[in-house]
C-alpha atoms as a PDB file:
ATOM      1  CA  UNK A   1      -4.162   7.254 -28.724  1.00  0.00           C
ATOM      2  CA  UNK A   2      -6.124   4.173 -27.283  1.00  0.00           C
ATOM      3  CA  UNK A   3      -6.853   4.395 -23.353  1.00  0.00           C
ATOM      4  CA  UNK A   4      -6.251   1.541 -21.151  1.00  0.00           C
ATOM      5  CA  UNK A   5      -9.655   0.615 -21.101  1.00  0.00           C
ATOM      6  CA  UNK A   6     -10.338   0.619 -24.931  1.00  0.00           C
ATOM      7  CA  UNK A   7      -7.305  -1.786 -24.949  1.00  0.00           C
ATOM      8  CA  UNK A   8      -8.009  -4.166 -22.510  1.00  0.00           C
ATOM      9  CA  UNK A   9     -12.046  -4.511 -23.963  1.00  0.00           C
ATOM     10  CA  UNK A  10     -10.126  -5.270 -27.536  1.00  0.00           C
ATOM     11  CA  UNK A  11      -7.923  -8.166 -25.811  1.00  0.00           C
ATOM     12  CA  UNK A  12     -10.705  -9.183 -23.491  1.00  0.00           C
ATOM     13  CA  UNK A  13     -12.843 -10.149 -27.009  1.00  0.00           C
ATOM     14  CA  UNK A  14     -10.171 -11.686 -28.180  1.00  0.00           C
ATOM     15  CA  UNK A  15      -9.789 -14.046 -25.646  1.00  0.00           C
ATOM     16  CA  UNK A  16     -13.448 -14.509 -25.739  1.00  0.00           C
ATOM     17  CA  UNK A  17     -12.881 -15.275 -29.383  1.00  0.00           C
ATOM     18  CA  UNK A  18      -9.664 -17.680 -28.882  1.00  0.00           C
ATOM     19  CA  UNK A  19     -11.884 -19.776 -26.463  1.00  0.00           C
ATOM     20  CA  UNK A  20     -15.192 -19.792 -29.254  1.00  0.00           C
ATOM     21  CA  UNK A  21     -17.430 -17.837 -26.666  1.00  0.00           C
ATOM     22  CA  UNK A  22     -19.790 -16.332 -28.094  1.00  0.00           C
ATOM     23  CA  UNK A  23     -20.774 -12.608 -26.051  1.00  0.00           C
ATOM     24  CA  UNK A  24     -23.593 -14.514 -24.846  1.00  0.00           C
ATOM     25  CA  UNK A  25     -21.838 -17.444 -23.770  1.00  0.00           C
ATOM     26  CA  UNK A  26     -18.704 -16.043 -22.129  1.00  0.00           C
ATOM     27  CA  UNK A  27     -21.189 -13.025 -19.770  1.00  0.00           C
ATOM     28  CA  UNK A  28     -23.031 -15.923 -18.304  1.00  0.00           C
ATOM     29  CA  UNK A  29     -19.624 -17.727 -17.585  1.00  0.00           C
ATOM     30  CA  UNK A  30     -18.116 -14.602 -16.434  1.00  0.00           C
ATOM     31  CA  UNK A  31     -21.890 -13.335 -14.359  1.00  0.00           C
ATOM     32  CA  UNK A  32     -21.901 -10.748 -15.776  1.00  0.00           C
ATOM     33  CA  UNK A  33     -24.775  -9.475 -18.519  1.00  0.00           C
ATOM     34  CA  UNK A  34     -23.856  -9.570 -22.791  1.00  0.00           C
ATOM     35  CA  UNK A  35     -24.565  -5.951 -22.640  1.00  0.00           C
ATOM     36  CA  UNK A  36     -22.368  -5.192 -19.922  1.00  0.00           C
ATOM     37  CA  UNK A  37     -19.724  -7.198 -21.858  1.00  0.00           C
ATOM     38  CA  UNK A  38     -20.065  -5.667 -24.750  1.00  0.00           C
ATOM     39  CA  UNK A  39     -19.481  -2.315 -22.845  1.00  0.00           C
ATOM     40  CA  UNK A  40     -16.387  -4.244 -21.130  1.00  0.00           C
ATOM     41  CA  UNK A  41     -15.176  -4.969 -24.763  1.00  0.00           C
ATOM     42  CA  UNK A  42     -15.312  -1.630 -26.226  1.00  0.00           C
ATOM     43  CA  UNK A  43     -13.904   0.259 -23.724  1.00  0.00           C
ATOM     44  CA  UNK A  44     -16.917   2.077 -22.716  1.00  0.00           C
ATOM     45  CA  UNK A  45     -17.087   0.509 -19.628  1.00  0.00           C
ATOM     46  CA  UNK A  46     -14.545  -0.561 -16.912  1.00  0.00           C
ATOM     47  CA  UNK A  47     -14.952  -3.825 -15.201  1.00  0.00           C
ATOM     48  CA  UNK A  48     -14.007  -4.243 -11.351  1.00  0.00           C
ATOM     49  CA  UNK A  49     -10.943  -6.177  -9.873  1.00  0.00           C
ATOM     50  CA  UNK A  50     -12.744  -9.138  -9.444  1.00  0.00           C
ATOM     51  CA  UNK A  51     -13.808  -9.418 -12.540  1.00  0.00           C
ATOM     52  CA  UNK A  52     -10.306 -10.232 -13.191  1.00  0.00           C
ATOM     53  CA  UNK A  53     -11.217 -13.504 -10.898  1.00  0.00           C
ATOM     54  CA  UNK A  54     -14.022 -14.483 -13.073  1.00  0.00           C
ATOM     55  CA  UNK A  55     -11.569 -14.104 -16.175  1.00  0.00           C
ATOM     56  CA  UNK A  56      -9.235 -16.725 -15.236  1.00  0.00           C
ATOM     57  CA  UNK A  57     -12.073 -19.260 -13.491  1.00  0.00           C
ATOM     58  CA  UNK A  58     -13.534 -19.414 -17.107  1.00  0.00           C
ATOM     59  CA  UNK A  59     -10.587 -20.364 -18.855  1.00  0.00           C
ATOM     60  CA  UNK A  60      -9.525 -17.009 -19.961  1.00  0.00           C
ATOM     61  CA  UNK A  61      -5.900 -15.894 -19.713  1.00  0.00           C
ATOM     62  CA  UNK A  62      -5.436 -12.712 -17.510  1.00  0.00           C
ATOM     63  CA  UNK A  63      -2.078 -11.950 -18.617  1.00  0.00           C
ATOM     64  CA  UNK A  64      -2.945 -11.684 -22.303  1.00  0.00           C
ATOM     65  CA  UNK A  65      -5.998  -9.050 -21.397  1.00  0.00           C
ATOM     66  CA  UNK A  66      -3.997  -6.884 -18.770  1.00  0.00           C
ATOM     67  CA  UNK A  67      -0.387  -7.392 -20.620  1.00  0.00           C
ATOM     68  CA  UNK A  68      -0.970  -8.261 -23.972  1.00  0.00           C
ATOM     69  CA  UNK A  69       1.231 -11.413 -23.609  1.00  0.00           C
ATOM     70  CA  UNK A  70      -0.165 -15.068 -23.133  1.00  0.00           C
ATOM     71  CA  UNK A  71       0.617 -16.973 -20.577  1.00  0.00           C
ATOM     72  CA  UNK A  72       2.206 -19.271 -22.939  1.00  0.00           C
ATOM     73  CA  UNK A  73       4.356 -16.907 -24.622  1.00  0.00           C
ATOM     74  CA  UNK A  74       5.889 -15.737 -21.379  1.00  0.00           C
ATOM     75  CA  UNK A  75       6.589 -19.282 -20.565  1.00  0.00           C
ATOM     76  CA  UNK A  76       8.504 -19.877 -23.952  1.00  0.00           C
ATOM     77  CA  UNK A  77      10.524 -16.211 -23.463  1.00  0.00           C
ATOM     78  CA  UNK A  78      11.518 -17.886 -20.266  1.00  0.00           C
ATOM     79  CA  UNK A  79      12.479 -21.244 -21.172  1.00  0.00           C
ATOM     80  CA  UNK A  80      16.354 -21.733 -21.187  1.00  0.00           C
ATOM     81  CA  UNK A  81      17.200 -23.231 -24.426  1.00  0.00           C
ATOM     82  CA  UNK A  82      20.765 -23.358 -23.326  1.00  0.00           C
ATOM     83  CA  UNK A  83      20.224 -25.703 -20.427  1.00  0.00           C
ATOM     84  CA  UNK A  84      17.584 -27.628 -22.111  1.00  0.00           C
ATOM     85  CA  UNK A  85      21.019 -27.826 -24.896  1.00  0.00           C
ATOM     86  CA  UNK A  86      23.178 -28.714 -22.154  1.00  0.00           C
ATOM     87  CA  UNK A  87      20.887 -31.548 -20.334  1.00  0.00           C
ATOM     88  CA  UNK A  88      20.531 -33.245 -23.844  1.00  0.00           C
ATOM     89  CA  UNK A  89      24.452 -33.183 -24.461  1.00  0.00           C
ATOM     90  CA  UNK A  90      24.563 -34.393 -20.678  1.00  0.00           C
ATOM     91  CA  UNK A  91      22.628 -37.255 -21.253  1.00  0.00           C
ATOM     92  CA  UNK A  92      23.496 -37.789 -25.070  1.00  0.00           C
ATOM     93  CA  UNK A  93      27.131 -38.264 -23.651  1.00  0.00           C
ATOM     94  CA  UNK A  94      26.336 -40.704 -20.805  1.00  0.00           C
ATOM     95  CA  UNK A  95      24.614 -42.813 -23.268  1.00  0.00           C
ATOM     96  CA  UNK A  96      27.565 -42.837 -25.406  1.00  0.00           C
ATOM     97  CA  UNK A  97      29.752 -44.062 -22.683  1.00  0.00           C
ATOM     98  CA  UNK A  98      27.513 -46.605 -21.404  1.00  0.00           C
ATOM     99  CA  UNK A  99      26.489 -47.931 -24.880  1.00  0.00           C
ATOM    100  CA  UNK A 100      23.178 -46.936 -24.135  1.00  0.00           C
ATOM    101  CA  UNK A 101      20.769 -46.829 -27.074  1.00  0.00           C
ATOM    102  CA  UNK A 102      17.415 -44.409 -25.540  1.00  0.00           C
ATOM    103  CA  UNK A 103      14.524 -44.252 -27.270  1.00  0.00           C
ATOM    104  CA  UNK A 104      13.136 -40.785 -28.432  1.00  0.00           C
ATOM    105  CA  UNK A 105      10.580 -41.103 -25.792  1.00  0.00           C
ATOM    106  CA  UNK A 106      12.833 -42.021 -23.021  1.00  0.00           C
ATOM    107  CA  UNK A 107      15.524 -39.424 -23.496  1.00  0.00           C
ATOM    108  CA  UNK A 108      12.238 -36.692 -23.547  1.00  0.00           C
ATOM    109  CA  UNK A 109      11.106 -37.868 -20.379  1.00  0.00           C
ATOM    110  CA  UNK A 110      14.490 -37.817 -18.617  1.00  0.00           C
ATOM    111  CA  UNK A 111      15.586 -34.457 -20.238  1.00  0.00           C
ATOM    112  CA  UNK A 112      11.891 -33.129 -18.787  1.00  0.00           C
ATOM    113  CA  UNK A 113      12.768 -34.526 -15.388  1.00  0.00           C
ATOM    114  CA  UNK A 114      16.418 -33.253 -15.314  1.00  0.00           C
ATOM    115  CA  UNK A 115      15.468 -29.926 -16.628  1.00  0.00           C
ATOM    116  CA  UNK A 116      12.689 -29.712 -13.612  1.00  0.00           C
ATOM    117  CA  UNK A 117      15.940 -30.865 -11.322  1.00  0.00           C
ATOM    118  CA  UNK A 118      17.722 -27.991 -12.687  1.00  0.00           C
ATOM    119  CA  UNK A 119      16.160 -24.621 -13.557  1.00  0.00           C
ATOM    120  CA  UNK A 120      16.177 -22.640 -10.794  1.00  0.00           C
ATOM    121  CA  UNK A 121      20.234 -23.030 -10.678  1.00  0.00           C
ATOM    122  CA  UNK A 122      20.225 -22.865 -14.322  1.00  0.00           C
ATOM    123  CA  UNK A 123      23.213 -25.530 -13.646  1.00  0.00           C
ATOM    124  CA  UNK A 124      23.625 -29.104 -14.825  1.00  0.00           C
ATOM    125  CA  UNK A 125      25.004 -31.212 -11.662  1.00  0.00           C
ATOM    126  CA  UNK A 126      26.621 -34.234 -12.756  1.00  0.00           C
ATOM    127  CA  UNK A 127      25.942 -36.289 -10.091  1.00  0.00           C
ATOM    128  CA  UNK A 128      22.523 -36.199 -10.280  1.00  0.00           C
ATOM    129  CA  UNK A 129      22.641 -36.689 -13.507  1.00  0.00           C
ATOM    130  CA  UNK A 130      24.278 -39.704 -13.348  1.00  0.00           C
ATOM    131  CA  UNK A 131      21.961 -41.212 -10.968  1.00  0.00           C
ATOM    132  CA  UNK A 132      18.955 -40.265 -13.201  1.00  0.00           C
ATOM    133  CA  UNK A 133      20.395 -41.674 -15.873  1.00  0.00           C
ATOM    134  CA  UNK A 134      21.724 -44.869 -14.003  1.00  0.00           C
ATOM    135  CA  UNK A 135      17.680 -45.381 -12.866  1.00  0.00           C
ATOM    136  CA  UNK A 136      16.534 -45.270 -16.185  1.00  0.00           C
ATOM    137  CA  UNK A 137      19.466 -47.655 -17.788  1.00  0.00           C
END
């Protein structure tokens, strides 16, 4: 069974290797020295909290060397499809009604806008998106 610290040097390399760092490169960016890296990254060596600091400043994603998980991906597991479905039908059907022909590019930018508007009540209000839609007719 792999300790904690055998898996976080195994995810802390490969960060260092999803960013093109080489050992050398990424221990002067993180002030720390290549061999105490390369201790970090095999688990026979712990690094201290703010280490952690360092991690993120040079580009590095925390999250995917304590967790496992990219930043990213935790972003995408938290989208909601279903409102991002329901903004697009919201403005798909306003343009119908108004005879309004959007671009591809438009109706992005207004579905990014309204989605912003509307996430953290995971609810669609019509009003505002009629008005949203009205200022970009």
């Amino acid at each position: 069974m792999q300790t904690f610290v055998k898996i976080f040097g195994d995810r802390l390399a490969r960060e260092r290797r999803r960013l093109g760092l080489t050992q050398a490169e990424a221990a002067g960016k993180l002030g720390v020295s290549r061999s105490a890296l390369a201790l970090y990254e095999t688990g026979r060596s712990e690094p201290g909290v703010s280490f952690l600091d360092r991690v993120e400043a040079c580009g590095m994603d925390p999250l995917a060397i304590l967790g496992g998980l990219t930043t990213a991906r935790l972003a995408a597991d938290a989208f909601d499809w279903e409102l991002l479905q329901t903004v697009l039908n919201g403005i798909d059907l306003w343009a119908k009604e108004h005879r309004l022909k959007l671009p591809l590019e438009k109706k992005l930018a207004i579905a990014r806008l309204l989605y912003a508007q509307f996430v953290d009540t995971r609810e669609v209000d019509s009003a505002v998106l009629t008005q949203v839609m009205r200022a970009a007719a």
